[in-house]
PDB file of N, CA and C in Angstrom:
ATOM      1  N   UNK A   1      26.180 -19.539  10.063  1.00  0.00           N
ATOM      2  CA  UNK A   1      26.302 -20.394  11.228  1.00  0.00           C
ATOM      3  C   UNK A   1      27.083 -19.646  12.301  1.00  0.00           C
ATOM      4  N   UNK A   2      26.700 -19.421  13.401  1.00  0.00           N
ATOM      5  CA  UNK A   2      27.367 -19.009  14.734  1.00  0.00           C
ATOM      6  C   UNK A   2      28.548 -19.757  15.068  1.00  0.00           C
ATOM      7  N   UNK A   3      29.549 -18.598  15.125  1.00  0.00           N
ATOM      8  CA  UNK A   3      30.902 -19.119  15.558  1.00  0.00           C
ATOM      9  C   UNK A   3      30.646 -19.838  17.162  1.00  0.00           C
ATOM     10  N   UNK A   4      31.859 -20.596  17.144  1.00  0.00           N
ATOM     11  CA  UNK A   4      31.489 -21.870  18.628  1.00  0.00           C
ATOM     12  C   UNK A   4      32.982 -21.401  18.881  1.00  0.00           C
ATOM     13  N   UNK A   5      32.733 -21.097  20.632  1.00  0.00           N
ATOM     14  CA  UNK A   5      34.413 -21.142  21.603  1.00  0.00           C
ATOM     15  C   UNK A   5      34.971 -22.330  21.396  1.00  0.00           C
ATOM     16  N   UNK A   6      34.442 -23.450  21.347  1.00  0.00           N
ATOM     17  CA  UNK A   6      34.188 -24.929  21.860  1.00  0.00           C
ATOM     18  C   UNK A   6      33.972 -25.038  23.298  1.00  0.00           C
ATOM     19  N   UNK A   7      33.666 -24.227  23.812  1.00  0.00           N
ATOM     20  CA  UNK A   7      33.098 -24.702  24.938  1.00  0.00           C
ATOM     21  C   UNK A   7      31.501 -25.070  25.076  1.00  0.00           C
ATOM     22  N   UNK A   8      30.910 -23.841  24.278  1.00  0.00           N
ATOM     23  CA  UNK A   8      29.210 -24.790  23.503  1.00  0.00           C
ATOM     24  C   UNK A   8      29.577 -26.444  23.141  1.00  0.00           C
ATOM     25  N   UNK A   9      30.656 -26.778  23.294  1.00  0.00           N
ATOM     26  CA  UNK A   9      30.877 -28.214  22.450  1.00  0.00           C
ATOM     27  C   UNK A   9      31.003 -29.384  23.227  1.00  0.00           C
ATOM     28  N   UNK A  10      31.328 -28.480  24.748  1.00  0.00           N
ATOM     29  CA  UNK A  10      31.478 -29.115  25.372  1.00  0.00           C
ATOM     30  C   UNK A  10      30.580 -29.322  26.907  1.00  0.00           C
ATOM     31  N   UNK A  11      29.318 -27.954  26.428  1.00  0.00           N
ATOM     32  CA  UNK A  11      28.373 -28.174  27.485  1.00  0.00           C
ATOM     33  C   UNK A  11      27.690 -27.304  26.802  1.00  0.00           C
ATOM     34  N   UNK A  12      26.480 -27.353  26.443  1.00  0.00           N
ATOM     35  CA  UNK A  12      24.885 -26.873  26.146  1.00  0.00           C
ATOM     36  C   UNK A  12      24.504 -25.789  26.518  1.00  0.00           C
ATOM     37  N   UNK A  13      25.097 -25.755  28.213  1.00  0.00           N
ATOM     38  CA  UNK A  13      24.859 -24.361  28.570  1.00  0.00           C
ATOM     39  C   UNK A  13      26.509 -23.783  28.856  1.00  0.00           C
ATOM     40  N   UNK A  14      26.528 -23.179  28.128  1.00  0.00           N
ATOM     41  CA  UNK A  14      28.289 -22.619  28.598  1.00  0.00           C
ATOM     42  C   UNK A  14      28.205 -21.341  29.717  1.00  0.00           C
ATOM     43  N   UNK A  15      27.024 -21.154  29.360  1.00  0.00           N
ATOM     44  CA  UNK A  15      27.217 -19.570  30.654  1.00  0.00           C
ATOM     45  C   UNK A  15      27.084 -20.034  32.341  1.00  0.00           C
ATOM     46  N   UNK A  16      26.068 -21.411  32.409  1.00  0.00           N
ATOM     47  CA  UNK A  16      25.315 -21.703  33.306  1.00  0.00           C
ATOM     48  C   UNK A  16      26.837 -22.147  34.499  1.00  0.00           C
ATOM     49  N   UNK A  17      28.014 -22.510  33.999  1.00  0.00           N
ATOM     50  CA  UNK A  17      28.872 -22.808  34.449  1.00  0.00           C
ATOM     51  C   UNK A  17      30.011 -21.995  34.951  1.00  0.00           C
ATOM     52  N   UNK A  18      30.868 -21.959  35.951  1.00  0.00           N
ATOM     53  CA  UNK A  18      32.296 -21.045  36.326  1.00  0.00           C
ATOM     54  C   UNK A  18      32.878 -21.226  35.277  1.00  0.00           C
ATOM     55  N   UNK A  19      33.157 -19.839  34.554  1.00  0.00           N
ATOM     56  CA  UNK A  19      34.328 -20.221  33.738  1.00  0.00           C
ATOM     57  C   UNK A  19      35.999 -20.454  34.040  1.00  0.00           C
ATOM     58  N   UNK A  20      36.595 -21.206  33.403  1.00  0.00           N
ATOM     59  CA  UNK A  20      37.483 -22.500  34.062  1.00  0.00           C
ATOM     60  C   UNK A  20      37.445 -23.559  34.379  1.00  0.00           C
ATOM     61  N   UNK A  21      36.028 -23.805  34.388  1.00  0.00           N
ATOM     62  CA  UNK A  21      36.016 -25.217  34.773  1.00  0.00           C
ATOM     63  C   UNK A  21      36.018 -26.141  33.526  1.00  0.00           C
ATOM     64  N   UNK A  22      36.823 -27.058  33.826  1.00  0.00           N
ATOM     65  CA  UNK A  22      37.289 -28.569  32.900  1.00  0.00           C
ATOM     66  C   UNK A  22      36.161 -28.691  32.068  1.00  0.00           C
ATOM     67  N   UNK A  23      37.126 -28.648  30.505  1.00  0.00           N
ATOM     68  CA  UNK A  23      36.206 -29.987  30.110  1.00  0.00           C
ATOM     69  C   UNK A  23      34.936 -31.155  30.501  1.00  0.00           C
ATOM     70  N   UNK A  24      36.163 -32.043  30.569  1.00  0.00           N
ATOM     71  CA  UNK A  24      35.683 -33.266  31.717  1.00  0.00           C
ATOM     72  C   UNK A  24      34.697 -33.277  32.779  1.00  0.00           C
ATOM     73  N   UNK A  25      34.947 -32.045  33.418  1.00  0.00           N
ATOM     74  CA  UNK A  25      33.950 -31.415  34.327  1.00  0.00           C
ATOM     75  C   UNK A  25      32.557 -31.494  33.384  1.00  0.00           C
ATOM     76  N   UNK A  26      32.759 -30.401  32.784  1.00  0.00           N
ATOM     77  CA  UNK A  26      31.493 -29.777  32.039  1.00  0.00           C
ATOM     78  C   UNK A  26      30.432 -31.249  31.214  1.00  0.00           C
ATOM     79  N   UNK A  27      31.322 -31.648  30.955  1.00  0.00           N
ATOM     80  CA  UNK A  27      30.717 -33.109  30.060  1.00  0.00           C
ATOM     81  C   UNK A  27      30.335 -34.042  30.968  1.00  0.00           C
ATOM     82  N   UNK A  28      30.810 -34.111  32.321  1.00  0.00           N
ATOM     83  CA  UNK A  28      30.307 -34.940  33.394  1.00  0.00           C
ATOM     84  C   UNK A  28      29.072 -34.432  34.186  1.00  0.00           C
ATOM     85  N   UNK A  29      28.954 -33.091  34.258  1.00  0.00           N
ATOM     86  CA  UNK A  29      27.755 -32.462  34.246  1.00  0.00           C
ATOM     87  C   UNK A  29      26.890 -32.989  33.061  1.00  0.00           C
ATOM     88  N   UNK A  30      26.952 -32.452  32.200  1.00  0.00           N
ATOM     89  CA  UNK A  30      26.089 -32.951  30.900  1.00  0.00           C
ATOM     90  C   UNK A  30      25.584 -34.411  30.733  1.00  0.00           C
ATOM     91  N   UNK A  31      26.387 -35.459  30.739  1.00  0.00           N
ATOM     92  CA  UNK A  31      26.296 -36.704  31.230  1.00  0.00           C
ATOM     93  C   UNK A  31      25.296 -36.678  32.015  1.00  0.00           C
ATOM     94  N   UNK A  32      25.387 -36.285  33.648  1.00  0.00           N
ATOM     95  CA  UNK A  32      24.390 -36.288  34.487  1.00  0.00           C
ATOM     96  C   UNK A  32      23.120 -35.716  34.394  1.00  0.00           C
ATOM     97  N   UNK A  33      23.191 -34.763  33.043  1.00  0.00           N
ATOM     98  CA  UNK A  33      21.491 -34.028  33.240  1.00  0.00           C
ATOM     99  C   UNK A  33      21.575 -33.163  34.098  1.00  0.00           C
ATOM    100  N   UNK A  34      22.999 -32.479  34.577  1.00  0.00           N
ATOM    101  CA  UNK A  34      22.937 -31.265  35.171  1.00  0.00           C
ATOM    102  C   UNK A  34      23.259 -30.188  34.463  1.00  0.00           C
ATOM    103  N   UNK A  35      22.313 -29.277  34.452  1.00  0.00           N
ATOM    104  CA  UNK A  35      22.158 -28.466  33.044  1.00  0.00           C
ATOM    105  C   UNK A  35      22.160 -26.577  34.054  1.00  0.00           C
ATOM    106  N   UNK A  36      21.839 -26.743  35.060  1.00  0.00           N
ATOM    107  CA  UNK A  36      22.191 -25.227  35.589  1.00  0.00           C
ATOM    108  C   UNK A  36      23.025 -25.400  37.269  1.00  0.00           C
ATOM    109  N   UNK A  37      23.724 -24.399  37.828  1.00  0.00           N
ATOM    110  CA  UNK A  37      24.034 -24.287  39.031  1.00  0.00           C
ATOM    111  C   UNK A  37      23.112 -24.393  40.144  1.00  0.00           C
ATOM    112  N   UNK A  38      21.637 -24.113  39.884  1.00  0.00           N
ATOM    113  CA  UNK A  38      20.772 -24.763  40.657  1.00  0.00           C
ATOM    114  C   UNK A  38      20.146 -26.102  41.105  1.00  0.00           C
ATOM    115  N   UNK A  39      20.388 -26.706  39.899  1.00  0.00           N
ATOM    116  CA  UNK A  39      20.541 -28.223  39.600  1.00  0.00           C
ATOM    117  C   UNK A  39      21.404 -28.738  40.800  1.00  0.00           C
ATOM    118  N   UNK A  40      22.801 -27.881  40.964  1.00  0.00           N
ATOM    119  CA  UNK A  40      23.466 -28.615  41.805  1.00  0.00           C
ATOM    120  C   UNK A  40      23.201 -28.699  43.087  1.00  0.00           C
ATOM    121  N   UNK A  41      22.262 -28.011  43.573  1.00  0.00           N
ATOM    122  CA  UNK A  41      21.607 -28.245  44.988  1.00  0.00           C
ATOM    123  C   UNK A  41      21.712 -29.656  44.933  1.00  0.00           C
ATOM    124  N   UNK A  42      21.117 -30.148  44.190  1.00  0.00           N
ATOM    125  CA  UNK A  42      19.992 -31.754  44.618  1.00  0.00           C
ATOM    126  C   UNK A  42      21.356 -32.553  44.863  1.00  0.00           C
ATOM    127  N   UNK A  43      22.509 -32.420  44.702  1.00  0.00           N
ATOM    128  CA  UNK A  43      23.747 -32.988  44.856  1.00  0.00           C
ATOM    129  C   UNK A  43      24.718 -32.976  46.028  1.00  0.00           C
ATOM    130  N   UNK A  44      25.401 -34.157  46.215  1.00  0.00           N
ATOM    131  CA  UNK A  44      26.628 -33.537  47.917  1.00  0.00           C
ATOM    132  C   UNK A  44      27.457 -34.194  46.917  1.00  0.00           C
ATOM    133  N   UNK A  45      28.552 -33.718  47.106  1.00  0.00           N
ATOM    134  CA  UNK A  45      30.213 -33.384  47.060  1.00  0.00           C
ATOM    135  C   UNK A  45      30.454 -35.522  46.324  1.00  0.00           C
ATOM    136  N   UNK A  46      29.747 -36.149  47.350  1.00  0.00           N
ATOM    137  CA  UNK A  46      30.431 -37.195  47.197  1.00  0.00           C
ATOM    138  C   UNK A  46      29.522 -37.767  45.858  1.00  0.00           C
ATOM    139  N   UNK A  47      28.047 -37.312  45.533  1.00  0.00           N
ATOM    140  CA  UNK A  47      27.436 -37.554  44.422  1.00  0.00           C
ATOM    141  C   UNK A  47      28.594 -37.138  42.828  1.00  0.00           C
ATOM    142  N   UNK A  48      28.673 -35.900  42.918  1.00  0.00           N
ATOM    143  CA  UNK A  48      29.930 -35.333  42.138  1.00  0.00           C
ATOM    144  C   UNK A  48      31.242 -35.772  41.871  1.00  0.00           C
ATOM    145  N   UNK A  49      31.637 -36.110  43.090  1.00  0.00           N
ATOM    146  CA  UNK A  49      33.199 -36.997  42.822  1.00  0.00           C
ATOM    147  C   UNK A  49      33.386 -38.425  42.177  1.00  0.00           C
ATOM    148  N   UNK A  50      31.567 -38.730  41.984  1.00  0.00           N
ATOM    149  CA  UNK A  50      31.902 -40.155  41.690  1.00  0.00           C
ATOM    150  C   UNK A  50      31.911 -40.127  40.099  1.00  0.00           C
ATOM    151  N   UNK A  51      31.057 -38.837  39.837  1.00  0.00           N
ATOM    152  CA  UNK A  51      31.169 -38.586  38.023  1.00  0.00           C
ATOM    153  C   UNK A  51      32.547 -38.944  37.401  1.00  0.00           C
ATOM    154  N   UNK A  52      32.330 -39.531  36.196  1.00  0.00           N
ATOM    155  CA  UNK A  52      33.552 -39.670  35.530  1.00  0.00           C
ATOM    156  C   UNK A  52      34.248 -38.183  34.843  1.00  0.00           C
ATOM    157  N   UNK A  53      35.303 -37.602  35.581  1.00  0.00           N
ATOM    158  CA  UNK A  53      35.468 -36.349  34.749  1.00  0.00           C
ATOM    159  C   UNK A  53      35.683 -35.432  35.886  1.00  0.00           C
ATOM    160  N   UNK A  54      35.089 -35.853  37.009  1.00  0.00           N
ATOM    161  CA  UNK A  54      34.640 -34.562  37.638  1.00  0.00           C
ATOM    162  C   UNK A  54      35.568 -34.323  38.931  1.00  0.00           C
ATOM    163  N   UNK A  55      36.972 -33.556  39.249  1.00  0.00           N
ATOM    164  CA  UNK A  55      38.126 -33.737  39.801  1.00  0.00           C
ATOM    165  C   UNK A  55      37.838 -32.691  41.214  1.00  0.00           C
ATOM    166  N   UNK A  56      39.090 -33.362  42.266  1.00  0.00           N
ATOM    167  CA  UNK A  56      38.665 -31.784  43.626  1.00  0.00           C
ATOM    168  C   UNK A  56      38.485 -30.087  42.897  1.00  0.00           C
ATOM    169  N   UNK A  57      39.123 -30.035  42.016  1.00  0.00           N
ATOM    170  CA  UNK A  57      39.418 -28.662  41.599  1.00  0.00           C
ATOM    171  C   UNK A  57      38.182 -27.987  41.246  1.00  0.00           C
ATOM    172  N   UNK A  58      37.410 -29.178  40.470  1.00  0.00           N
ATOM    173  CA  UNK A  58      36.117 -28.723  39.795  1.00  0.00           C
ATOM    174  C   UNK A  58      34.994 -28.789  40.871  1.00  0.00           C
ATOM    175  N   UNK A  59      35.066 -29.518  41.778  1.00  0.00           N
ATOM    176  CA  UNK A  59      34.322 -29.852  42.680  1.00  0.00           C
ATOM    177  C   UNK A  59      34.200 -28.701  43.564  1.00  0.00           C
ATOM    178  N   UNK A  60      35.658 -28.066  43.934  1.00  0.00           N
ATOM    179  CA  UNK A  60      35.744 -26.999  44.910  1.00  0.00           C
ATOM    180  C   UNK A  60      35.363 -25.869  43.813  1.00  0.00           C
ATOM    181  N   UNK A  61      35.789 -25.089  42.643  1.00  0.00           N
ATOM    182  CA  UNK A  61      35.357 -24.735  42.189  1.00  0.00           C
ATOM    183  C   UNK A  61      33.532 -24.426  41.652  1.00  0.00           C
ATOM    184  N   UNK A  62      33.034 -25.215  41.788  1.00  0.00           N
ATOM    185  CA  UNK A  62      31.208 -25.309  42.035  1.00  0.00           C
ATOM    186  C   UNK A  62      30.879 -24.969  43.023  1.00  0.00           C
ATOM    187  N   UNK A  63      31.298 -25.562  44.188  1.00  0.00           N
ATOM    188  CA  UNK A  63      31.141 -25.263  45.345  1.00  0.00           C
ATOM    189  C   UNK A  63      31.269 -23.655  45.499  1.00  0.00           C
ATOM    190  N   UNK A  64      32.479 -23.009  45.823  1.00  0.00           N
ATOM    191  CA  UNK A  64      32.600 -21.906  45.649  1.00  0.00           C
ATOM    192  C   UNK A  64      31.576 -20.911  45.014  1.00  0.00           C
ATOM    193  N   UNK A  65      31.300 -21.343  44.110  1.00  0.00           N
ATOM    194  CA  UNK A  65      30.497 -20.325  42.697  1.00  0.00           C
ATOM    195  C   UNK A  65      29.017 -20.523  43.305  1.00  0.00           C
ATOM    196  N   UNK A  66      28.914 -21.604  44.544  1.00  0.00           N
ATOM    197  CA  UNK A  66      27.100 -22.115  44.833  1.00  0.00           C
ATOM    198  C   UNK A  66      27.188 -20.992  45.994  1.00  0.00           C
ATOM    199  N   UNK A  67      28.214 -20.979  46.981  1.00  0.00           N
ATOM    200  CA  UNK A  67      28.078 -20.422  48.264  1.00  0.00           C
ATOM    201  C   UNK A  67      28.164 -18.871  47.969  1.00  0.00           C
ATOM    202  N   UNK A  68      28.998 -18.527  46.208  1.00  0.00           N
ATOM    203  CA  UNK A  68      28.810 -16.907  46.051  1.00  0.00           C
ATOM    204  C   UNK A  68      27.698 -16.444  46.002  1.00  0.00           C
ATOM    205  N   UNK A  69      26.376 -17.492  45.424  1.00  0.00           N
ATOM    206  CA  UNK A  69      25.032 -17.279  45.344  1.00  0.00           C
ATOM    207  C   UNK A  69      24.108 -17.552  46.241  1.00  0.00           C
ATOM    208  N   UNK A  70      24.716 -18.004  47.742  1.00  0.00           N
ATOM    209  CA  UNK A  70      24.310 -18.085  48.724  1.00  0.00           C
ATOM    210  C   UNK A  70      23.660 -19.565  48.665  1.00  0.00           C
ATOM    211  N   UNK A  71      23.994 -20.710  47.952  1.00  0.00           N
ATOM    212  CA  UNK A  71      23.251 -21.990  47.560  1.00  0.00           C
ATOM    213  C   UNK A  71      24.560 -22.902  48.360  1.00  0.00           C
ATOM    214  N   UNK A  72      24.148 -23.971  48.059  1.00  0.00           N
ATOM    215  CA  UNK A  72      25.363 -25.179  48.653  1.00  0.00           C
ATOM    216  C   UNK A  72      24.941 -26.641  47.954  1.00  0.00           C
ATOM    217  N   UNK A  73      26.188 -27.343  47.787  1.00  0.00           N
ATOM    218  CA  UNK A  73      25.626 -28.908  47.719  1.00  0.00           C
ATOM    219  C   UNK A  73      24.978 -29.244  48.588  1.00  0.00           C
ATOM    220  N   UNK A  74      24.000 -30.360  48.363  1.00  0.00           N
ATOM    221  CA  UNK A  74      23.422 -31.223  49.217  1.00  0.00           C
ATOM    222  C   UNK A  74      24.104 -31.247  50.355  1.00  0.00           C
ATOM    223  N   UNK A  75      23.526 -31.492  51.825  1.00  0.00           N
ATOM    224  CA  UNK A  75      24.423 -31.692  52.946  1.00  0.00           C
ATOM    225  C   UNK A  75      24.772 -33.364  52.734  1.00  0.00           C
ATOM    226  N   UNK A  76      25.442 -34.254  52.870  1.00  0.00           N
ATOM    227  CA  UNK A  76      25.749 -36.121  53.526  1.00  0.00           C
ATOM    228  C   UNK A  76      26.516 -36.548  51.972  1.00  0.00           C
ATOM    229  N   UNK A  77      26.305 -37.889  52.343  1.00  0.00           N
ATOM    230  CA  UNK A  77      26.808 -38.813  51.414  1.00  0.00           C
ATOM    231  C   UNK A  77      28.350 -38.140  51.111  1.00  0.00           C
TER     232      UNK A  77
END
């Protein structure tokens, strides 16, 4: 059996994510059926903040990691 960080434990895709980011984060993603950083296009800032889990830190943190790849949240809401 393949050794686990626990972070596989705590999201499906562990690479697809900044590493550092929360728990809570990661599982509030998962929750939502957001399963890659491209995913997070279809999203704005205020879709994200309403997740249970999902804090400014982690929020700015995504953000960040979308605009290194030249992507962004959704513009409104």
């Amino acid at each position: 059996m393949p050794k686990t960080t626990g972070r596989e434990k705590t999201h499906p895709n562990e690479n697809a994510f900044p590493v550092g980011l929360s728990g809570p984060a990661l599982r509030a993603l998962a929750h939502a059926g957001i399963s890659s950083m491209q995913a997070l296009t279809r999203y704005t800032r205020a879709d994200l903040a309403a997740m249970h889990g999902m804090g400014p830190k982690g929020i700015q943190m995504l953000e960040e990691a979308l605009a290194g790849s030249g992507h962004a949240l959704r513009s409104g809401g």
